[in-house]
Structure formats: structure tokens, C-alpha cells
PDB file of N, CA and C in Angstrom:
ATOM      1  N   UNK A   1      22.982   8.043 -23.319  1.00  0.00           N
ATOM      2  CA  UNK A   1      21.624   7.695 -23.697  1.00  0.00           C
ATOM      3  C   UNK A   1      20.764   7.565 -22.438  1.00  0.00           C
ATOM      4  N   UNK A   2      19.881   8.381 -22.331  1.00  0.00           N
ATOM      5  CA  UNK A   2      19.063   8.212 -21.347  1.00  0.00           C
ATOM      6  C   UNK A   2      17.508   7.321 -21.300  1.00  0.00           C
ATOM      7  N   UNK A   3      17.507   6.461 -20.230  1.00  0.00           N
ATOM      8  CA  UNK A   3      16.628   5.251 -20.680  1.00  0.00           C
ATOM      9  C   UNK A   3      15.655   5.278 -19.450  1.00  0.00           C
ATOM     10  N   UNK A   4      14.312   5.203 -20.182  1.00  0.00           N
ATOM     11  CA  UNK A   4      13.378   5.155 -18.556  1.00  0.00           C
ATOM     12  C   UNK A   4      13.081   3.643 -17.837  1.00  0.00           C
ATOM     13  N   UNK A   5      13.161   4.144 -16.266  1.00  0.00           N
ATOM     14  CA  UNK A   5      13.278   2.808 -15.344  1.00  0.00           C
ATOM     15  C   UNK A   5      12.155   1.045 -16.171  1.00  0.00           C
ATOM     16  N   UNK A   6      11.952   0.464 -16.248  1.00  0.00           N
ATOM     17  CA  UNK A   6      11.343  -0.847 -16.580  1.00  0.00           C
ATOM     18  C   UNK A   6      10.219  -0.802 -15.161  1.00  0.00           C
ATOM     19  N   UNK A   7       8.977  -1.092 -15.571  1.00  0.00           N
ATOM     20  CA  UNK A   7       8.133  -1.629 -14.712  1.00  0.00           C
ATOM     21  C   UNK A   7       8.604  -3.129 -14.306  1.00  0.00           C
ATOM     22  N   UNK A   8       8.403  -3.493 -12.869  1.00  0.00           N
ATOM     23  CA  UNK A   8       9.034  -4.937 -12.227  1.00  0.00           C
ATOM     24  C   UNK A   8       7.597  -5.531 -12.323  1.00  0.00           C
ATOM     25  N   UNK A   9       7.269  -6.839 -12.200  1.00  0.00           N
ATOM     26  CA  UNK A   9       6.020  -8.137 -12.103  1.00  0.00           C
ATOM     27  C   UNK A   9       6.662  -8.006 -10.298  1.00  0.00           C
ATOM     28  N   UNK A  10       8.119  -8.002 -10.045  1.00  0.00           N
ATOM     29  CA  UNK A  10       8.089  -8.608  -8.672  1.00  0.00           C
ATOM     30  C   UNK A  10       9.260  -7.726  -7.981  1.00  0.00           C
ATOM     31  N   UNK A  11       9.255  -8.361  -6.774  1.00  0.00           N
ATOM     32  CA  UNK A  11      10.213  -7.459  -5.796  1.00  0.00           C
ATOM     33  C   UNK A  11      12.286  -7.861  -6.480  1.00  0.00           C
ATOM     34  N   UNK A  12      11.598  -9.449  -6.785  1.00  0.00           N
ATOM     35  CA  UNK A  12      12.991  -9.969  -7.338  1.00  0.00           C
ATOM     36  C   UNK A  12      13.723  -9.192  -8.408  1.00  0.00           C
ATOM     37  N   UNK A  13      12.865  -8.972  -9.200  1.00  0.00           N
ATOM     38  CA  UNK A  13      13.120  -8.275 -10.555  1.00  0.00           C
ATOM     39  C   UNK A  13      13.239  -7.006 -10.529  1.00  0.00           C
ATOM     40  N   UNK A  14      12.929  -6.147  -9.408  1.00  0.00           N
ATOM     41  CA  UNK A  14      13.656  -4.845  -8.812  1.00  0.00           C
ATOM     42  C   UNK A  14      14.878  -5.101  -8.460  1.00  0.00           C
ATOM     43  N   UNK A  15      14.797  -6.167  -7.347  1.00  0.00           N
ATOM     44  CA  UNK A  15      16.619  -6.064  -6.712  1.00  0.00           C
ATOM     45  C   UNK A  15      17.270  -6.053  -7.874  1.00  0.00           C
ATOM     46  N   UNK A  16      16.994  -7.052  -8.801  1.00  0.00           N
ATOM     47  CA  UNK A  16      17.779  -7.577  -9.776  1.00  0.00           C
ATOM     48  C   UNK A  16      18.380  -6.209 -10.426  1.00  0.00           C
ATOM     49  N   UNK A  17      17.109  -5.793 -10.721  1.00  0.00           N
ATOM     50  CA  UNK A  17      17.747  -4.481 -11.352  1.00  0.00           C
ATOM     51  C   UNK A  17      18.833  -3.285 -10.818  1.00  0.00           C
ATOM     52  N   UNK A  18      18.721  -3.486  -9.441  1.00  0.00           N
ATOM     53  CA  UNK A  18      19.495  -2.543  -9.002  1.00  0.00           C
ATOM     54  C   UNK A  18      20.839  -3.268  -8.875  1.00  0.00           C
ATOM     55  N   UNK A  19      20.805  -3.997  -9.248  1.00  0.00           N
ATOM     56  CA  UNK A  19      23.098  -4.920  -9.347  1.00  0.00           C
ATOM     57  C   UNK A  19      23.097  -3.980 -10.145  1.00  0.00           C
ATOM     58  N   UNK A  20      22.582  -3.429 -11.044  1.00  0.00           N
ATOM     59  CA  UNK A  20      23.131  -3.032 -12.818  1.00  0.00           C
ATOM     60  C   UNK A  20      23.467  -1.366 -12.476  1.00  0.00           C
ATOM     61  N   UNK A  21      24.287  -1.196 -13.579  1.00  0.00           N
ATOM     62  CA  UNK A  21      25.303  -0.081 -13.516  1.00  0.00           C
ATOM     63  C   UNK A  21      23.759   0.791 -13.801  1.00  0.00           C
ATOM     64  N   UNK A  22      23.409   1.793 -13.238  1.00  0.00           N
ATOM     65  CA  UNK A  22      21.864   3.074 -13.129  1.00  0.00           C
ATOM     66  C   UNK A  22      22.322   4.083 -13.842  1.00  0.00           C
ATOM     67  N   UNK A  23      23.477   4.557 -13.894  1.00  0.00           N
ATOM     68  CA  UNK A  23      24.170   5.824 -15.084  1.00  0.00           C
ATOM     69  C   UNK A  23      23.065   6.383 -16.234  1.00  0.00           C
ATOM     70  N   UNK A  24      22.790   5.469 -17.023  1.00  0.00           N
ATOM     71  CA  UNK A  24      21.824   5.963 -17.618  1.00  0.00           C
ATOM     72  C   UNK A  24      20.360   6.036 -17.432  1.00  0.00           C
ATOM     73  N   UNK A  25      20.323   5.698 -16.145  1.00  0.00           N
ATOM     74  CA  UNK A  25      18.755   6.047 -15.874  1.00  0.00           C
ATOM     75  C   UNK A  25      18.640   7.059 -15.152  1.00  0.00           C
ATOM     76  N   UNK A  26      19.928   7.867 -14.504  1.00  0.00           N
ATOM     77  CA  UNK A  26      19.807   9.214 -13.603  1.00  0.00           C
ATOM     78  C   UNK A  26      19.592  10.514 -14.507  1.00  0.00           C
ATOM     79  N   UNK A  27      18.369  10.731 -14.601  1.00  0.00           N
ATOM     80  CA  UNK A  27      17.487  11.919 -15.048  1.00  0.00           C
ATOM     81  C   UNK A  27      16.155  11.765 -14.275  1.00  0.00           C
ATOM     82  N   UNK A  28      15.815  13.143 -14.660  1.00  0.00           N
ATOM     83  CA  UNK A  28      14.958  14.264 -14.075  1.00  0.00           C
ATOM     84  C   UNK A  28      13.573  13.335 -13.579  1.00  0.00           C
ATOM     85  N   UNK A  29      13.399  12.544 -14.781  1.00  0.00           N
ATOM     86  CA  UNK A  29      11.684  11.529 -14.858  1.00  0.00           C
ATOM     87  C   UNK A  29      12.021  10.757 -14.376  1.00  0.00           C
ATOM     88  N   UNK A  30      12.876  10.114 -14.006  1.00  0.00           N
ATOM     89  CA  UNK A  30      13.077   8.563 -13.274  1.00  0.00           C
ATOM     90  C   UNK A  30      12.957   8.734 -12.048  1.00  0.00           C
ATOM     91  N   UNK A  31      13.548   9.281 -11.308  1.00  0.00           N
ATOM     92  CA  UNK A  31      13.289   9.218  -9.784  1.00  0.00           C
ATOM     93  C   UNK A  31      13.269  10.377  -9.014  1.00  0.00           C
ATOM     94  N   UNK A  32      12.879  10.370  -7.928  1.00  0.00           N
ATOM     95  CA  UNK A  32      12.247  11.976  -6.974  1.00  0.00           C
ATOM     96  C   UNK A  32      12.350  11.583  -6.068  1.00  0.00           C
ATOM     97  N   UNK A  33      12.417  11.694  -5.241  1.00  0.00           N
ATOM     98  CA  UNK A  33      12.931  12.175  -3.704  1.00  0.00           C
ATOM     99  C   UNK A  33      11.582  11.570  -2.838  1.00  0.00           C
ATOM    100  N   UNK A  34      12.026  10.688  -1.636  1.00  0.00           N
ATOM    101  CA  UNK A  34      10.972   9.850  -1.276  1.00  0.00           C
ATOM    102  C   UNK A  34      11.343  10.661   0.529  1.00  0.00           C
ATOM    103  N   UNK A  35       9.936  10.335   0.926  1.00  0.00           N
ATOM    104  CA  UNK A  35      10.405  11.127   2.304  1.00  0.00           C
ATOM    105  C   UNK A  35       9.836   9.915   3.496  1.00  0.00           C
ATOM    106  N   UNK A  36      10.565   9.485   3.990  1.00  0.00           N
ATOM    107  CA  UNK A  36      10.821   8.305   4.761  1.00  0.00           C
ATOM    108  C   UNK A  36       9.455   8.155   6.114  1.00  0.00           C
ATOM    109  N   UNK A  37       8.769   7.795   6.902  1.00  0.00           N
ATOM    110  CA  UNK A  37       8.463   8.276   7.860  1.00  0.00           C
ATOM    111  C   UNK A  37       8.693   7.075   8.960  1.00  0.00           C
ATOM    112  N   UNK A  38       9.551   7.889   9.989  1.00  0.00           N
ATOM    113  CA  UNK A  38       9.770   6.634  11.288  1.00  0.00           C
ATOM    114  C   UNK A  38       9.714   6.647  12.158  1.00  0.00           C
ATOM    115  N   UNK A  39       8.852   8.204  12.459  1.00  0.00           N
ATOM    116  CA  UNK A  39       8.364   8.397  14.349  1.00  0.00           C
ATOM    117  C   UNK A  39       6.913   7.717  13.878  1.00  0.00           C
ATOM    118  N   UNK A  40       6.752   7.493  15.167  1.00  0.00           N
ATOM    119  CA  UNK A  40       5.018   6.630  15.299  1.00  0.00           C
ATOM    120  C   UNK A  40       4.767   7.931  15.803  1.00  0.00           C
ATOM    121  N   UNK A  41       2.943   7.740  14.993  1.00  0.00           N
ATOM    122  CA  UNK A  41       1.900   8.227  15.175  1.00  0.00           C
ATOM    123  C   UNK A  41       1.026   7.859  16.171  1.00  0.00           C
ATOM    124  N   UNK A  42       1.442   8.911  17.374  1.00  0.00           N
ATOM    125  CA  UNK A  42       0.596   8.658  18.887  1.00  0.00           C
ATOM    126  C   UNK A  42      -0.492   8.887  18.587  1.00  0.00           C
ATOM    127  N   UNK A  43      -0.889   9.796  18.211  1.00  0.00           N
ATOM    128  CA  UNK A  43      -2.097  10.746  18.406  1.00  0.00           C
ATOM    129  C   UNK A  43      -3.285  10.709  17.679  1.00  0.00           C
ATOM    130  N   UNK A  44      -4.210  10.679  17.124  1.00  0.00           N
ATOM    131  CA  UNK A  44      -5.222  11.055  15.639  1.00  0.00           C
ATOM    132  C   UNK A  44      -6.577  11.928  16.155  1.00  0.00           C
ATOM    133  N   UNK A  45      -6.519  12.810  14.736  1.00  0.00           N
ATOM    134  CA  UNK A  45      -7.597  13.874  14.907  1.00  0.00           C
ATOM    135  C   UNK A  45      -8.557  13.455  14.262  1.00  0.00           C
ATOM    136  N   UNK A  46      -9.530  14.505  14.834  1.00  0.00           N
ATOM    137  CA  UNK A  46     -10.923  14.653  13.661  1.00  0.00           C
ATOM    138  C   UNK A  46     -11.004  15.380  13.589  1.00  0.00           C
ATOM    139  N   UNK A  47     -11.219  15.710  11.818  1.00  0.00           N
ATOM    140  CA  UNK A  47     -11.746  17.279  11.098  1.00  0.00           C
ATOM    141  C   UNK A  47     -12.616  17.176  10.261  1.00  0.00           C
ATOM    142  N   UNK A  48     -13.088  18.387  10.331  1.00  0.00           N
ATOM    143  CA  UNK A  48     -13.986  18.617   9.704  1.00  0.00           C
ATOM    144  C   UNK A  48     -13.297  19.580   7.878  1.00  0.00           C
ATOM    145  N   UNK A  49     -13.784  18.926   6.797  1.00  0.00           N
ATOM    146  CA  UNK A  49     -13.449  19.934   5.892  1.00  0.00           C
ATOM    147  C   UNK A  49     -14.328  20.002   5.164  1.00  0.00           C
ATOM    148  N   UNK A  50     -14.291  21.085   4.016  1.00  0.00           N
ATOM    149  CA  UNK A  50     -15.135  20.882   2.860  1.00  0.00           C
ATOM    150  C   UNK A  50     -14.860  19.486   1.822  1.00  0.00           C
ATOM    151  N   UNK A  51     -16.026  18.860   1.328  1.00  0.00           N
ATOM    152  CA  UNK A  51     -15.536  17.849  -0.247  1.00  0.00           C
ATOM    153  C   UNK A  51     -15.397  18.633  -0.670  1.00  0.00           C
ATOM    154  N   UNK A  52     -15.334  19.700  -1.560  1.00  0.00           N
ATOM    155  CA  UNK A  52     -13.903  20.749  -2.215  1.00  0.00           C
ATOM    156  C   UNK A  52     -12.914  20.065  -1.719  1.00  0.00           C
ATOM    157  N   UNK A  53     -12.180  21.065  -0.888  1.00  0.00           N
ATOM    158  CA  UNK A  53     -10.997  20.959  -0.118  1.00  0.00           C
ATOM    159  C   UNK A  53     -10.605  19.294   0.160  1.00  0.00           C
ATOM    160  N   UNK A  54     -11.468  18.753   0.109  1.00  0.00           N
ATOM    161  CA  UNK A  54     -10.686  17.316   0.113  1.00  0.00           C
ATOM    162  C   UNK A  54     -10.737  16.505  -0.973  1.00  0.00           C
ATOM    163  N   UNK A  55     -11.271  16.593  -1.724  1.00  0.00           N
ATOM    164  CA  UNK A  55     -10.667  16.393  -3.506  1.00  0.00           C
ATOM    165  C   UNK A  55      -9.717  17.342  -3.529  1.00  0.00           C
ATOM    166  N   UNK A  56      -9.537  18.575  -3.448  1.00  0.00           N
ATOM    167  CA  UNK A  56      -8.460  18.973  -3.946  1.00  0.00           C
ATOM    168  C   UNK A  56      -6.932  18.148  -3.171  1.00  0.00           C
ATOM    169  N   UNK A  57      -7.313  18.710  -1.624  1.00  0.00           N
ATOM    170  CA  UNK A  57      -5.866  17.788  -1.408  1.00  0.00           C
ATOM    171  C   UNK A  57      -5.968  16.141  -1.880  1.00  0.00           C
ATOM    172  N   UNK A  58      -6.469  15.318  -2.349  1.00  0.00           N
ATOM    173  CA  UNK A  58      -6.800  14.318  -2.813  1.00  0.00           C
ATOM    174  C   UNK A  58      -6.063  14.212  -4.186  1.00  0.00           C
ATOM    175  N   UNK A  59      -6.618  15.240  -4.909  1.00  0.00           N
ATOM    176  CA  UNK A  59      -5.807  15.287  -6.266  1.00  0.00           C
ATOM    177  C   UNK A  59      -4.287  15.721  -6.023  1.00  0.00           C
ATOM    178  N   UNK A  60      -3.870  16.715  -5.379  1.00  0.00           N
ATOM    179  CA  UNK A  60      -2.633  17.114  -4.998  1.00  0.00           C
ATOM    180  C   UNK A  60      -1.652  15.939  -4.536  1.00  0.00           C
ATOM    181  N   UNK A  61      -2.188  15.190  -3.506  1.00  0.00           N
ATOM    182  CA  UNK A  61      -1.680  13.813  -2.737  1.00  0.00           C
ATOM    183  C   UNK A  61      -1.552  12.774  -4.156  1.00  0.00           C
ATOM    184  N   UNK A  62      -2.559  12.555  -4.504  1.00  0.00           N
ATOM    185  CA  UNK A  62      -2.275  11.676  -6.248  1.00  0.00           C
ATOM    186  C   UNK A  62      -0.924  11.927  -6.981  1.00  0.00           C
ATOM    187  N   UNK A  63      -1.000  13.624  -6.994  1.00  0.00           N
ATOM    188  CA  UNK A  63       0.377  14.293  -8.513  1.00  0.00           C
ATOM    189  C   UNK A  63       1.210  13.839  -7.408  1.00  0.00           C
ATOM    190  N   UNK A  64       1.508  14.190  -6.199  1.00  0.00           N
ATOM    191  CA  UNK A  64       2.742  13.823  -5.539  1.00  0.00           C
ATOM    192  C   UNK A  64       3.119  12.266  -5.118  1.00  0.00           C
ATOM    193  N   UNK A  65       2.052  11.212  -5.645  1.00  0.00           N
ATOM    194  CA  UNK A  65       2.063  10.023  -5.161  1.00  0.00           C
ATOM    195  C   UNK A  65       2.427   9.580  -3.751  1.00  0.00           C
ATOM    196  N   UNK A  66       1.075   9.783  -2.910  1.00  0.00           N
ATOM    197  CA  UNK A  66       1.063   9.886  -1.768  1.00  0.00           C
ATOM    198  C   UNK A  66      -0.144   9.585  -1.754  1.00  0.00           C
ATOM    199  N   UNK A  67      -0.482   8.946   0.226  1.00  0.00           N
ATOM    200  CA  UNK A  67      -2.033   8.651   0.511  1.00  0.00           C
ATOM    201  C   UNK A  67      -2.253  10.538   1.299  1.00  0.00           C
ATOM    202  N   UNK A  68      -3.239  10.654   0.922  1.00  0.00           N
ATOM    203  CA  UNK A  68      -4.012  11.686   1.163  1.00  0.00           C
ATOM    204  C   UNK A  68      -3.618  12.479   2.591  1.00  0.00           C
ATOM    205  N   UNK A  69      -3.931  10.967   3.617  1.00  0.00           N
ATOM    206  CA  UNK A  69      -3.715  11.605   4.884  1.00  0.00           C
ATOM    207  C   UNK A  69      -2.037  12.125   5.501  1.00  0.00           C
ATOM    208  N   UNK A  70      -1.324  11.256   4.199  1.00  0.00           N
ATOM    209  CA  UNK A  70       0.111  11.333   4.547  1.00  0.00           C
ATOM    210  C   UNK A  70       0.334  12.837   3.911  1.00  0.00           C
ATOM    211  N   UNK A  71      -0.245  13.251   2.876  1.00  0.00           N
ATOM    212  CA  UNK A  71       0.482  14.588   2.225  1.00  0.00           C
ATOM    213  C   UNK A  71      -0.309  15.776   3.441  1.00  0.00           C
ATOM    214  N   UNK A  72      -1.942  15.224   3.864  1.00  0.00           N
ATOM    215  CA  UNK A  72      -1.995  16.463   4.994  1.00  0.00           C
ATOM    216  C   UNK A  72      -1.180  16.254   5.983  1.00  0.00           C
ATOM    217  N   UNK A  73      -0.338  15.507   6.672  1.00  0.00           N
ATOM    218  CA  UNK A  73       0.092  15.399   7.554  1.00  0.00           C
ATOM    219  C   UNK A  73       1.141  15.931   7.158  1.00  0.00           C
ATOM    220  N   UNK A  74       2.367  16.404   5.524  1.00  0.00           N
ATOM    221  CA  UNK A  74       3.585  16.881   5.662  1.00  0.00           C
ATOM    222  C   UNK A  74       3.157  18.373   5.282  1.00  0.00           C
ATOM    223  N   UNK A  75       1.823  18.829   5.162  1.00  0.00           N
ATOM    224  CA  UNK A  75       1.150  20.182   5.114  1.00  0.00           C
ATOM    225  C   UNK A  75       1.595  20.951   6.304  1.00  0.00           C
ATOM    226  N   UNK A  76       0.508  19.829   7.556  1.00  0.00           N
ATOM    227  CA  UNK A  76       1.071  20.434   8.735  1.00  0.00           C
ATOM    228  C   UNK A  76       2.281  20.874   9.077  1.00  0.00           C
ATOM    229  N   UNK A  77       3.514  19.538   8.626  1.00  0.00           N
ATOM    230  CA  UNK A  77       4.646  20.037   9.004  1.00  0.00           C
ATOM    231  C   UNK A  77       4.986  20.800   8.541  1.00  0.00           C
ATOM    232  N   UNK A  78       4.988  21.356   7.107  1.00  0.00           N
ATOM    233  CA  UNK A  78       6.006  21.953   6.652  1.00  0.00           C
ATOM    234  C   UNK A  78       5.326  24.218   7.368  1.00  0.00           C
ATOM    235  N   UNK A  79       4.349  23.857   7.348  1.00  0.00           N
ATOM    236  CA  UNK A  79       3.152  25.306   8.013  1.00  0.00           C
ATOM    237  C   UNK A  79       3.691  25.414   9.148  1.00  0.00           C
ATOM    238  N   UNK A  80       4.305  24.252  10.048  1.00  0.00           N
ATOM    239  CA  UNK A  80       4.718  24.855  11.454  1.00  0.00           C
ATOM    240  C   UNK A  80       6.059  24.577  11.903  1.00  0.00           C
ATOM    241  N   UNK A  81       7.216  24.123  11.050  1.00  0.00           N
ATOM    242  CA  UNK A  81       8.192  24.250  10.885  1.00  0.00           C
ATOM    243  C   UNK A  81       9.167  25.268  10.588  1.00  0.00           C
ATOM    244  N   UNK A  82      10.031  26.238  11.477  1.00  0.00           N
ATOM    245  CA  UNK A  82      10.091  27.069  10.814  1.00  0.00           C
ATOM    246  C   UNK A  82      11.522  27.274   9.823  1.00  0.00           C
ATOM    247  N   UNK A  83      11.665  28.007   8.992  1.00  0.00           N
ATOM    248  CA  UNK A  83      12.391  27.563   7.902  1.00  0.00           C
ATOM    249  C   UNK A  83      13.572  27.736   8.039  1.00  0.00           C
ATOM    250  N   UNK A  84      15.014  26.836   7.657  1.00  0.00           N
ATOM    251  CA  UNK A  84      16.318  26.503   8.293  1.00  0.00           C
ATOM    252  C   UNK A  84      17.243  28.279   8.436  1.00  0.00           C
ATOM    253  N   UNK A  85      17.610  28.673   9.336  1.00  0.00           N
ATOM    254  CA  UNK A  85      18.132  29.853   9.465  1.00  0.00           C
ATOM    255  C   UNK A  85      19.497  30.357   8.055  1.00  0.00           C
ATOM    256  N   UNK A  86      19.454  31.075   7.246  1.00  0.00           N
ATOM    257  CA  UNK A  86      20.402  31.705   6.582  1.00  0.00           C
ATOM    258  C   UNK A  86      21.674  32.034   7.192  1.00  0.00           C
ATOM    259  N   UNK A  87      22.675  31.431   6.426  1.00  0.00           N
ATOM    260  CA  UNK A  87      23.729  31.483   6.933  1.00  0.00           C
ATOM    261  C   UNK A  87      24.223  32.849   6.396  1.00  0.00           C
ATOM    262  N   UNK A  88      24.674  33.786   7.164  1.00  0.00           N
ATOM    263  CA  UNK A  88      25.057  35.002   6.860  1.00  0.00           C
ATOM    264  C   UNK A  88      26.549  34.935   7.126  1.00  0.00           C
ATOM    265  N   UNK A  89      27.277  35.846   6.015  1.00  0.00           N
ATOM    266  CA  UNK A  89      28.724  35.693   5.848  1.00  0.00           C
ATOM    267  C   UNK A  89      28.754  37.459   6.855  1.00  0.00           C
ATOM    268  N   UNK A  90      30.220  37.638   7.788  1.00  0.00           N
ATOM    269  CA  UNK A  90      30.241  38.338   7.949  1.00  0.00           C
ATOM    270  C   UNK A  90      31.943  38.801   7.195  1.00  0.00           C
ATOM    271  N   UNK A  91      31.828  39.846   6.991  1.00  0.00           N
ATOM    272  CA  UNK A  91      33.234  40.575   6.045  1.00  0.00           C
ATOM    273  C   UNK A  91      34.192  40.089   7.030  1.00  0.00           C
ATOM    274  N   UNK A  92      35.231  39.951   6.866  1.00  0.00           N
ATOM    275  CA  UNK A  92      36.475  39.567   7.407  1.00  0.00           C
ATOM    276  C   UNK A  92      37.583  41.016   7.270  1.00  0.00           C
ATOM    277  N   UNK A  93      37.519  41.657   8.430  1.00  0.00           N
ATOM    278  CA  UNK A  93      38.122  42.888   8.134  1.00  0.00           C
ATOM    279  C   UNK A  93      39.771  42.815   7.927  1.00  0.00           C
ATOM    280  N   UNK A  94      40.121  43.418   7.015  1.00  0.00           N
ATOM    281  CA  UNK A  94      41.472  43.444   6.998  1.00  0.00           C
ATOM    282  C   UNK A  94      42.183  44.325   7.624  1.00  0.00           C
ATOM    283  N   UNK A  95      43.169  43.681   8.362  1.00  0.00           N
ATOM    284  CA  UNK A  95      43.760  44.570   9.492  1.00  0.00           C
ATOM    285  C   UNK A  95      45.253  44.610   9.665  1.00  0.00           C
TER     286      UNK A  95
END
């Protein structure tokens, strides 16, 4: 039986919840993947954008539940990161 998470009043009533066996709360709607951040931020810019373009990433940052400046900031990363190399199998000749 699959059961969705309980809204908490407090931090207590989270821990609490997590003693309890979660089995039936592991599906698709309950929880997503949280992305941690723990280098400090030396630096800060100024830009210029369109209000378009910043409602949109605004609304985008919302669906992903995120502050605005945090989802442009994993934009950047993920645009200049480049993507993890493919592991290629090579044949194993028989000899």
C-alpha cells in the first residue's frame, strides 16, 4: 500500500517520523533527489536579463522547488560541465 508523506507542524514531528519503517512511502511522488550545496560562494555577478526570461526561470525554479538564483546557478553548471565520459567496452579477443 502506498501512502503519501504527512505534512509536520515541527522539526520534532519529522524526526519522529523518520524512526518508522518508510517502505511504504518509497514511490515516485514522495521524494526527489535534493542537491546539497557546500562550496562557498566567493564571487557575485550582475546581469542584466529580460522580465520574460526571469519569470520564466522563476516559474521553472518554483516546479523544481528551488530559489531562483540557486536553479540559475545549477544552469550554469550543468552548460559548462562537461558530460561524464562513456565507458566503452573493448572486445576481448579470443586467442
Amino acid at each position: 500500500m502506498k501512502k503519501k508523506v504527512p505534512h509536520f507542524k515541527s522539526d520534532e514531528e519529522a524526526e519522529a517520523f523518520l524512526d518508522h519503517d518508510l517502505t511504504d512511502y518509497m514511490h515516485a511522488g514522495n521524494f526527489r533527489p535534493m542537491h546539497f550545496e557546500i562550496r562557498p560562494k566567493e564571487k557575485s555577478i550582475n546581469l542584466r536579463i529580460s522580465e520574460a526570461l526571469l519569470d520564466s526561470v522563476r516559474a521553472h525554479a518554483k516546479r523544481e522547488g528551488v530559489p531562483y538564483q540557486r536553479f540559475i546557478r545549477h544552469a550554469l553548471e550543468r552548460a559548462v560541465t562537461p558530460p561524464p565520459a562513456s565507458v566503452k567496452r573493448s572486445k576481448a579477443k579470443a586467442g
